[in-house]
Protein backbone atom coordinates (compact mmCIF):
# COMPACT_ATOMS: atom_id res chain seq x y z
CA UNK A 1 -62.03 -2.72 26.89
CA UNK A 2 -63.77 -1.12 29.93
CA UNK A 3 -67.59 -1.31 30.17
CA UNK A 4 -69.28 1.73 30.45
CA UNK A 5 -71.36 2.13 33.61
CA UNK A 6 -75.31 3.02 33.20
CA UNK A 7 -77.03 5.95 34.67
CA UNK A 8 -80.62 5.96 34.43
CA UNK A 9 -82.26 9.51 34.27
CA UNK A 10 -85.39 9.90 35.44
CA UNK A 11 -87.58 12.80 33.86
CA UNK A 12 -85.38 12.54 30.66
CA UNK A 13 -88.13 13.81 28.64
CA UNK A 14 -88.07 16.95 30.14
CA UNK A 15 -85.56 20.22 31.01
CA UNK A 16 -83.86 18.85 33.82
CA UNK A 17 -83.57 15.04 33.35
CA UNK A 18 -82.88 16.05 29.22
CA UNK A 19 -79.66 18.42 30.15
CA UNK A 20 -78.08 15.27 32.70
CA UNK A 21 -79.01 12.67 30.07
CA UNK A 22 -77.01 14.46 27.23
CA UNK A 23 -74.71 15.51 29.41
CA UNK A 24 -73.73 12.20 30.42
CA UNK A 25 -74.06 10.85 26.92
CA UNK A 26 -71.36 13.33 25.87
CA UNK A 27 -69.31 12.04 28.63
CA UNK A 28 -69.40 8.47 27.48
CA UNK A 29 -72.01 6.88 29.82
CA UNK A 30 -74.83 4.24 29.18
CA UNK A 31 -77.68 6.45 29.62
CA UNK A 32 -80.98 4.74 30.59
CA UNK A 33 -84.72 6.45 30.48
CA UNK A 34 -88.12 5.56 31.88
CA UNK A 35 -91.07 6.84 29.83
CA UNK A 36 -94.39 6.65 29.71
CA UNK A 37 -94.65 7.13 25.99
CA UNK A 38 -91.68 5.67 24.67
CA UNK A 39 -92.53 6.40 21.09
CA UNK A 40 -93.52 9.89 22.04
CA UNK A 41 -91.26 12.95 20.01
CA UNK A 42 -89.18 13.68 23.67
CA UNK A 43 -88.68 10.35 24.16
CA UNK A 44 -87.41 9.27 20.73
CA UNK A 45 -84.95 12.56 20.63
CA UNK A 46 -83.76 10.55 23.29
CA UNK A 47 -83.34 7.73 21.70
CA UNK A 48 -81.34 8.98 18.42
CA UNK A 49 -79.08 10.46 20.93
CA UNK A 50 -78.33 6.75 22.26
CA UNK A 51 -80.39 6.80 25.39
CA UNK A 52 -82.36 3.70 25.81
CA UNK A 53 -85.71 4.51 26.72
CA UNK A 54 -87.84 1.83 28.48
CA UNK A 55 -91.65 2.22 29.13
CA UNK A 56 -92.61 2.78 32.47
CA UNK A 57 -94.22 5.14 35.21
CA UNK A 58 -93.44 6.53 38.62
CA UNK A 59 -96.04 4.87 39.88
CA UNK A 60 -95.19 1.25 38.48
CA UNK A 61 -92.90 -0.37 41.00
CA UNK A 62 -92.51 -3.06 38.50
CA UNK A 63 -91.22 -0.98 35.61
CA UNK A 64 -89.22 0.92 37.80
CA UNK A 65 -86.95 -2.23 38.99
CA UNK A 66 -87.02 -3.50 35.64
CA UNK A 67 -84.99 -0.46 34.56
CA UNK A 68 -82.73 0.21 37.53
CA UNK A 69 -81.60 -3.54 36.97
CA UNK A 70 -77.66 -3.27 36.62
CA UNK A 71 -77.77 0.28 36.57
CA UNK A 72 -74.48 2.34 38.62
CA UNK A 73 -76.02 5.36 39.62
CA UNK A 74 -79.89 6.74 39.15
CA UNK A 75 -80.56 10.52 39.02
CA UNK A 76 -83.88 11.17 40.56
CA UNK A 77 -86.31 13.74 40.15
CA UNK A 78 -90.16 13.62 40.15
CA UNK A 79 -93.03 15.96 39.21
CA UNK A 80 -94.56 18.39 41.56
CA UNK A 81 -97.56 19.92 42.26
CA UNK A 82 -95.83 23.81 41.63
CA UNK A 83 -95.79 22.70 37.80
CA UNK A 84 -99.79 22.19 37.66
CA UNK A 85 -101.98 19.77 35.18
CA UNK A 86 -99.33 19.29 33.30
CA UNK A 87 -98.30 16.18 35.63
CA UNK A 88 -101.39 16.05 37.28
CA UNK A 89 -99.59 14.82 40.74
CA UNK A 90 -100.19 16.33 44.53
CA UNK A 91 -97.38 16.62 47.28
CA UNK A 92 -97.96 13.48 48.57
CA UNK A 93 -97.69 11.57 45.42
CA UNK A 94 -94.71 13.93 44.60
CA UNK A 95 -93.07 12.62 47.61
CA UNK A 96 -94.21 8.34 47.41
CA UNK A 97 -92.66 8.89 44.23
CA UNK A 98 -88.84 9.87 45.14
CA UNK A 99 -89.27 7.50 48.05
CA UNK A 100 -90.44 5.00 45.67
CA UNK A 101 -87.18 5.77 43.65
CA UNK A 102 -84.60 5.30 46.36
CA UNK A 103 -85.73 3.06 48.02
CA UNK A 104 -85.69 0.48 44.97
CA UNK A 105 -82.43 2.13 44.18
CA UNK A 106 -81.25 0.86 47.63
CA UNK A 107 -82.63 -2.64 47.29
CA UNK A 108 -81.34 -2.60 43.41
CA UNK A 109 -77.98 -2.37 44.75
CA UNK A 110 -77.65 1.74 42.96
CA UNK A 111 -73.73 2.46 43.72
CA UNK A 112 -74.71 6.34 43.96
CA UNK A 113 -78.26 8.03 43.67
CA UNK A 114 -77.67 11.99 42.59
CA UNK A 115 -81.63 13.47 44.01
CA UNK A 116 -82.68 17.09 42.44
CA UNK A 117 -84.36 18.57 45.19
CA UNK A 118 -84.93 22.78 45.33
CA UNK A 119 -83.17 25.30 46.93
CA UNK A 120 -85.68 26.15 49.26
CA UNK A 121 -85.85 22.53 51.02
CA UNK A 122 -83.82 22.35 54.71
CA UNK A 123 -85.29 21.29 58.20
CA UNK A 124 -87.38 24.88 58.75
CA UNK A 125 -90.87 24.04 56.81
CA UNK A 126 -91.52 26.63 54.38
CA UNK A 127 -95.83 26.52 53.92
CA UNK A 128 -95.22 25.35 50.25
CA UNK A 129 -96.21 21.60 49.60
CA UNK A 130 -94.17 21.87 46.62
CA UNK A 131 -90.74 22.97 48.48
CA UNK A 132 -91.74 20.87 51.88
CA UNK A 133 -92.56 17.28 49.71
CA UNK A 134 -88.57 18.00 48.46
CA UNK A 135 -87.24 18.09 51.86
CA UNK A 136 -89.21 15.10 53.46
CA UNK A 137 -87.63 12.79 50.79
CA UNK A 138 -84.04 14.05 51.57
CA UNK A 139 -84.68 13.01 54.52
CA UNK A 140 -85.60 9.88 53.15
CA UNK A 141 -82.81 9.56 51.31
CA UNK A 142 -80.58 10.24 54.03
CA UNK A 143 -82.16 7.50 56.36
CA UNK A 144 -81.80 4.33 54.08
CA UNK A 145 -77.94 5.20 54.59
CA UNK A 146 -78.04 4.48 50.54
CA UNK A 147 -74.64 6.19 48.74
CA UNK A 148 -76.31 9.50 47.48
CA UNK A 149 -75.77 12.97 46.61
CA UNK A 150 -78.63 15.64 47.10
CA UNK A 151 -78.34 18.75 45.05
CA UNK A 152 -80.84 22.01 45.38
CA UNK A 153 -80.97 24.21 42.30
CA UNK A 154 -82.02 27.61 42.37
CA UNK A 155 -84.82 29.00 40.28
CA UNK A 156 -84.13 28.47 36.46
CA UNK A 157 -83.44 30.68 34.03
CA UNK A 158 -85.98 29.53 31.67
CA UNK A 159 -88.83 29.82 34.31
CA UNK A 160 -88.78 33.54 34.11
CA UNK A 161 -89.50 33.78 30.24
CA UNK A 162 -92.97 31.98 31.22
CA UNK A 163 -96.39 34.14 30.31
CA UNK A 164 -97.64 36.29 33.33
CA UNK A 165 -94.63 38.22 33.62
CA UNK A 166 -95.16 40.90 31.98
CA UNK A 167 -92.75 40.98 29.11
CA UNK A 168 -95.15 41.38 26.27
CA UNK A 169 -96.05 44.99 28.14
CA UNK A 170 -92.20 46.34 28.41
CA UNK A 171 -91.73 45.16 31.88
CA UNK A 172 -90.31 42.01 33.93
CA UNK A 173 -92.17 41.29 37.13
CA UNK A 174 -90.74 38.73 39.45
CA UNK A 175 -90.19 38.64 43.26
CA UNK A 176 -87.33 40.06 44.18
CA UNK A 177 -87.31 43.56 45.37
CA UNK A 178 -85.62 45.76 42.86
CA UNK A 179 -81.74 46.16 44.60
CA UNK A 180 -82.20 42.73 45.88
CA UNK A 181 -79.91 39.97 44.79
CA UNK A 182 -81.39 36.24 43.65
CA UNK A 183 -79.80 33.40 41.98
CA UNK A 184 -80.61 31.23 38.98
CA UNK A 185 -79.82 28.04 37.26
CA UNK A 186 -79.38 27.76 33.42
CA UNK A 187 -81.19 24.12 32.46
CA UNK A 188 -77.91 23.23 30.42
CA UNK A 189 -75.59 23.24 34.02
CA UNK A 190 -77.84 21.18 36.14
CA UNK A 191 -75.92 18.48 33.56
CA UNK A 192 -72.48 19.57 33.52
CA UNK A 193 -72.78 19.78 37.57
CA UNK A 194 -74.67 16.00 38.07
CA UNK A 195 -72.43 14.35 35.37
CA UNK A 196 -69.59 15.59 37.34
CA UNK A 197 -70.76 14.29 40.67
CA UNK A 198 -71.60 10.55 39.01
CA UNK A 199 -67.71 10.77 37.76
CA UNK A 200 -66.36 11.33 41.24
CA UNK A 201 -68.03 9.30 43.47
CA UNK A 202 -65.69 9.30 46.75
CA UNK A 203 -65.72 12.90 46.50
CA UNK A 204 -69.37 13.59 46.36
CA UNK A 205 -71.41 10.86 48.41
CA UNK A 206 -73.07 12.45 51.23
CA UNK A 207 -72.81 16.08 50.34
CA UNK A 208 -75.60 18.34 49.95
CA UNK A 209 -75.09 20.89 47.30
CA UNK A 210 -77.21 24.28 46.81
CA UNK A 211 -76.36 24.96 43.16
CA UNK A 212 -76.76 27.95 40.70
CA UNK A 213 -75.18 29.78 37.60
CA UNK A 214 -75.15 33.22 38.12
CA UNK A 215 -76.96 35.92 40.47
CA UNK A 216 -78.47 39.48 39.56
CA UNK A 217 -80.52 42.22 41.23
CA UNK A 218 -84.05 43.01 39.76
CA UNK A 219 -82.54 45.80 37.99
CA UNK A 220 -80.03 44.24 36.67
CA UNK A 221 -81.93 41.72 35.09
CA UNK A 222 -83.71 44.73 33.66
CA UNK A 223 -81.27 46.35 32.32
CA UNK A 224 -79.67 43.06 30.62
CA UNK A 225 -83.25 41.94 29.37
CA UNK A 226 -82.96 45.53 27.83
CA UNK A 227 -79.95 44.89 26.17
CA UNK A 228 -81.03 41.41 24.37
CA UNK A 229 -84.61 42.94 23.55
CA UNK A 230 -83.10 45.96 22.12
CA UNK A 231 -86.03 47.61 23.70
CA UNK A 232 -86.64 49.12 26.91
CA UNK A 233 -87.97 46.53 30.11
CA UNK A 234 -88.55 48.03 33.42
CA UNK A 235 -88.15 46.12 37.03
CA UNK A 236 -91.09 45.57 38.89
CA UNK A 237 -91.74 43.28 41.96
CA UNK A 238 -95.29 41.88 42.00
CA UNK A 239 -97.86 44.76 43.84
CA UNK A 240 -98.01 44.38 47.36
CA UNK A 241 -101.60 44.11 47.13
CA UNK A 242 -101.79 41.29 44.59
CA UNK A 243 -99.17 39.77 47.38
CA UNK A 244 -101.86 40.32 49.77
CA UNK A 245 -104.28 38.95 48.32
CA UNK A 246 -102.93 35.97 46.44
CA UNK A 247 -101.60 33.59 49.72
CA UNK A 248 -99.59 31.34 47.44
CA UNK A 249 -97.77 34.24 45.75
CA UNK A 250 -97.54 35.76 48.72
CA UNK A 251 -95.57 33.07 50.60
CA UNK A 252 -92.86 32.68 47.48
CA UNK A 253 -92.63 36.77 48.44
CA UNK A 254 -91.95 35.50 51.36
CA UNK A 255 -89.00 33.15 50.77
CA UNK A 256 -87.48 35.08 48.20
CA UNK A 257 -87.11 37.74 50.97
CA UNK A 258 -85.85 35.68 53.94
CA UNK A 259 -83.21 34.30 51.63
CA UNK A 260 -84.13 30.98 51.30
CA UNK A 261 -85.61 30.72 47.81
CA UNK A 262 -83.21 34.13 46.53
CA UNK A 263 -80.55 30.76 46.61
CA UNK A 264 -77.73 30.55 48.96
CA UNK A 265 -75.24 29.27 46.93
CA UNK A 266 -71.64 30.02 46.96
CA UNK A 267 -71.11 30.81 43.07
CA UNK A 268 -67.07 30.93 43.55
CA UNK A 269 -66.51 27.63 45.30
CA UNK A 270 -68.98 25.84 42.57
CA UNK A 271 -67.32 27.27 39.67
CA UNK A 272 -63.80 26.27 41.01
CA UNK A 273 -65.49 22.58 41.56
CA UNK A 274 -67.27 22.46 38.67
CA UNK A 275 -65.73 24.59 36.07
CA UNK A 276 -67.24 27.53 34.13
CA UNK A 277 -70.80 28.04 34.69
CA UNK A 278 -73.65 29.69 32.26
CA UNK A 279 -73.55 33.46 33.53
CA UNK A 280 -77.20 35.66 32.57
CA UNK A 281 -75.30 37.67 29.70
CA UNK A 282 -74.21 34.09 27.84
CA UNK A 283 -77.38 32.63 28.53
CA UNK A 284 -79.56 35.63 27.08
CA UNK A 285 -77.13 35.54 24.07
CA UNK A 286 -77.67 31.55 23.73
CA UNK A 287 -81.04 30.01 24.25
CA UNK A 288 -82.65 32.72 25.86
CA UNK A 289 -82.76 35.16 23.38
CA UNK A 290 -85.33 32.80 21.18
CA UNK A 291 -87.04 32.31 24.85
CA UNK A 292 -87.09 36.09 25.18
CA UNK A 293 -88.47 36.89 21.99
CA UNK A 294 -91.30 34.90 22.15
CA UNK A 295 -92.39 36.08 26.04
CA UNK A 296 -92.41 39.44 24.56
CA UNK A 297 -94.59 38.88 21.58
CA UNK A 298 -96.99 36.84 23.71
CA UNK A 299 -100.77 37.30 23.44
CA UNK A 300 -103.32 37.91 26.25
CA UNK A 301 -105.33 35.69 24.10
CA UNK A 302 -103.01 32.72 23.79
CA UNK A 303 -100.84 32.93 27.49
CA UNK A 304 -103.54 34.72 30.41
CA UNK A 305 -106.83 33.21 31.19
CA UNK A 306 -108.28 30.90 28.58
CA UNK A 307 -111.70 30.21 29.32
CA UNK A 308 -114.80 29.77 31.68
CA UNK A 309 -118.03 28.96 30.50
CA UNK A 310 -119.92 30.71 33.48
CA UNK A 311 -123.09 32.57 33.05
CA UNK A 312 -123.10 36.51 33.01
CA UNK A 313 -119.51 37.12 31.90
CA UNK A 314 -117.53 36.65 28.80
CA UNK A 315 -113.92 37.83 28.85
CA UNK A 316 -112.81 38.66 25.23
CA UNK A 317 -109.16 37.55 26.13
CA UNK A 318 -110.45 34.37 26.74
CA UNK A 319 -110.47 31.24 24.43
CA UNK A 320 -111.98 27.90 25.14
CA UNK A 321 -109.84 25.77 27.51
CA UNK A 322 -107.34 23.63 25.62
CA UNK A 323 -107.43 19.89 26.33
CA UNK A 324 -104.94 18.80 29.72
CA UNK A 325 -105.71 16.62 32.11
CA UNK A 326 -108.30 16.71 34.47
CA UNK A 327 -111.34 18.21 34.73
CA UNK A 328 -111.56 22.06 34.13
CA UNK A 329 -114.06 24.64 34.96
CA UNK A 330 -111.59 27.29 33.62
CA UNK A 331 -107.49 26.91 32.97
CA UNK A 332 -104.39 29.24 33.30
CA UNK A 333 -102.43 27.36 30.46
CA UNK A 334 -99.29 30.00 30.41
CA UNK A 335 -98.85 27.91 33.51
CA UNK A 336 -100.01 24.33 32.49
CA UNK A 337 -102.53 24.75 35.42
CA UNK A 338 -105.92 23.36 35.47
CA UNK A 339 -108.43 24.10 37.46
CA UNK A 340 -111.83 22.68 38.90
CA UNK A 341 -114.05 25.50 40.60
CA UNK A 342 -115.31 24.66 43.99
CA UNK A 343 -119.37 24.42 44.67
CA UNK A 344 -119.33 27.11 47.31
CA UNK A 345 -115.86 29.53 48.33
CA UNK A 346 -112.72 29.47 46.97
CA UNK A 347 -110.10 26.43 47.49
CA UNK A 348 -106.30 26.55 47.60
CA UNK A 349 -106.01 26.78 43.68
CA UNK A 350 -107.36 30.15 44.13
CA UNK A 351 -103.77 31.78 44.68
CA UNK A 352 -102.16 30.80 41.64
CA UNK A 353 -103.31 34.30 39.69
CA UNK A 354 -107.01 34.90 40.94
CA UNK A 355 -107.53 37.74 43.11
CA UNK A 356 -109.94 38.04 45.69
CA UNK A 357 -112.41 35.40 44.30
CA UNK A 358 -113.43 33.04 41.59
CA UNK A 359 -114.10 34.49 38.50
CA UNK A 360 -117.84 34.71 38.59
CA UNK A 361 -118.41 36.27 41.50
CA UNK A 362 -119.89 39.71 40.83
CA UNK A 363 -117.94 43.06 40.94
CA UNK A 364 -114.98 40.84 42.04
CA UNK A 365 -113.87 39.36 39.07
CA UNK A 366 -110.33 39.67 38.15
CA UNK A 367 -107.17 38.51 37.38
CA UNK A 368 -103.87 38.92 37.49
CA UNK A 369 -101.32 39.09 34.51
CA UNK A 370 -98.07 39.87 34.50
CA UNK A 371 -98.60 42.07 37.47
CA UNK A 372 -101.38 43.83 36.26
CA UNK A 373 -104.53 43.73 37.53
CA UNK A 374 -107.63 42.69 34.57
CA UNK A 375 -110.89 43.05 35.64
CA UNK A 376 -114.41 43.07 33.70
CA UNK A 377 -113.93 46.83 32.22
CA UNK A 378 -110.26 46.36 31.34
CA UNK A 379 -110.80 43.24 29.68
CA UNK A 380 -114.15 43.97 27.60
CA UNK A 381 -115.93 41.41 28.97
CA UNK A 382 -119.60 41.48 28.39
């Protein structure tokens, strides 16, 4: 009888690394995970699926060898600093980390390394750490000469169902202009499409794949939202001036316009390569409707700002800050993003949904939800 080769999957206990590790178990691969917390809830799902899960950390060389030892192919993705306090990692750790990963891979003698990287990466910097970090390491990749396929998914669909969007007030606000056309990944076909490429080696080594399920227009999003809510949900892009003011937003504005984060892939040719993908209308009727429903019955209270303790100002949508990591002067949890307040100015963290200035500064206190502008007489504060 034939032995069955072993993939590990790195971030199995998340989306992305969860859809390729079932993916592959269904396809009758060893399927190996690194985790911090092995006897954590994600990590023993994993493990009554028949992943074996072995205790480790990105940034434990040792633990990392360890489980690449006999391994055939690795499939590599790392935290960023675009998904906040819930990692707690910065670009450059983002980037030592998938370096890290392929370069042991290399030395461990990997036959074929499949790297997640993001639609946006390519040799033109974009201004976003989080998009840039991506790139440098596929260029990493490329230089060890190790056996390796890079793909770049587009946004995913489960993304825009986070709080801040503006569901839970009849409307959908995203980047795209209304008429304008962007593409998206459904979690569950980033693992049909990398447990294809680990069973065809010869045919995928060296190729660099943008990847995505479907494409829509803002308005066209609207009107299918519509049709799953059973409710009416209006298009908007986010307000020009909230662009303007909010550099970080801004730039994303930016890239969704010039094409390069709307997604580039060529929907046809990857359906004919990798069979039927997850179109908008089956996803909404699948796991998105549950995802839907909640975003629209979200509470201010539990998904915009949650907390400050700042002198002067009480918001009553606010709620004290709920544990993460690091240390918080206020937190944004519909985003996982924690905060620290700087002594003096604002710092780079201001453009995630502050406007103008820290929250308690004077007449200028604000934020941003869902599009919408909340200041101290909208909100009640005292």
């Amino acid at each position: 009888m034939k032995r069955r080769k072993t993939i590990l999957v790195f971030g199995a206990t998340g989306q992305r690394g969860g859809a390729v590790a079932s993916r592959l178990i269904g396809g009758g691969w060893n399927v190996r995970a690194l985790a911090r917390a092995p006897d954590g809830q994600n990590a023993q799902d994993l493990a009554r699926q028949g992943v074996q899960v072995m205790q480790g950390d990105l940034g434990d060389e040792a633990s990392i060898r360890r489980a690449m030892a006999g391994v055939y192919g690795v499939f590599s993705v790392q935290p960023s600093s675009g998904q906040g306090a819930a990692y707690n990692v910065t670009d450059e750790d983002e980037v030592r980390y998938g370096q890290t990963v392929a370069r042991i891979a290399l030395e461990s003698g990997v036959r074929h390394l499949v790297y997640s990287s993001v639609n946006a990466a390519g040799p033109a910097k974009t201004g976003m750490g989080h998009f840039d970090s991506k790139a440098e390491i596929e260029t990493y990749i490329r230089g060890l000469g190790l056996n390796a396929t890079i793909v770049r998914p587009a946004a995913f669909m489960e993304l825009l169902m986070l709080p801040g969007m503006g569901l839970d007030q009849g409307a959908f606000t995203f980047f795209l202009r209304p008429e304008q056309t962007g593409q998206f990944m459904a979690v569950r076909d980033i693992g049909v499409i990398v447990a294809a490429i680990f069973a065809d080696h010869d045919r995928f080594v060296g190729r660099t794949i943008e990847i995505a399920s479907d494409q829509v227009t803002g308005n066209e999003l609207a009107r299918k939202l519509t049709g799953t809510a059973g409710k009416p949900i209006k298009y908007q892009r986010f307000p020009d001036e909230l662009l303007a003011e909010t550099p970080f937003l801004g730039k994303l504005a930016a890239l969704v316009d010039d094409g390069r984060l709307a997604g580039n892939a060529g929907l046809e040719a990857l359906r004919h390569e990798f069979g039927p993908l997850t179109t908008f209308d089956a996803w909404l009727s699948g796991p998105g409707k549950a995802l839907l429903a909640a975003a629209m019955h979200a509470d201010h209270a539990d998904m915009a700002l949650r907390q400050v303790p700042c002198p002067g100002i009480r918001w009553s949508r606010a709620a004290p800050c709920a544990p993460v990591s690091g240390s918080c002067d206020w937190c944004l949890i519909g985003i996982a993003t924690c905060l620290s307040r700087p002594a003096s100015g604002p710092s780079d963290y201001d453009h995630v949904v502050i406007s103008g200035a820290w929250l308690c500064q004077g007449s200028k206190d604000r934020i941003w939800y869902g599009g919408t502008r909340w200041g101290k007489d909208d909100s009640g504060a005292v």
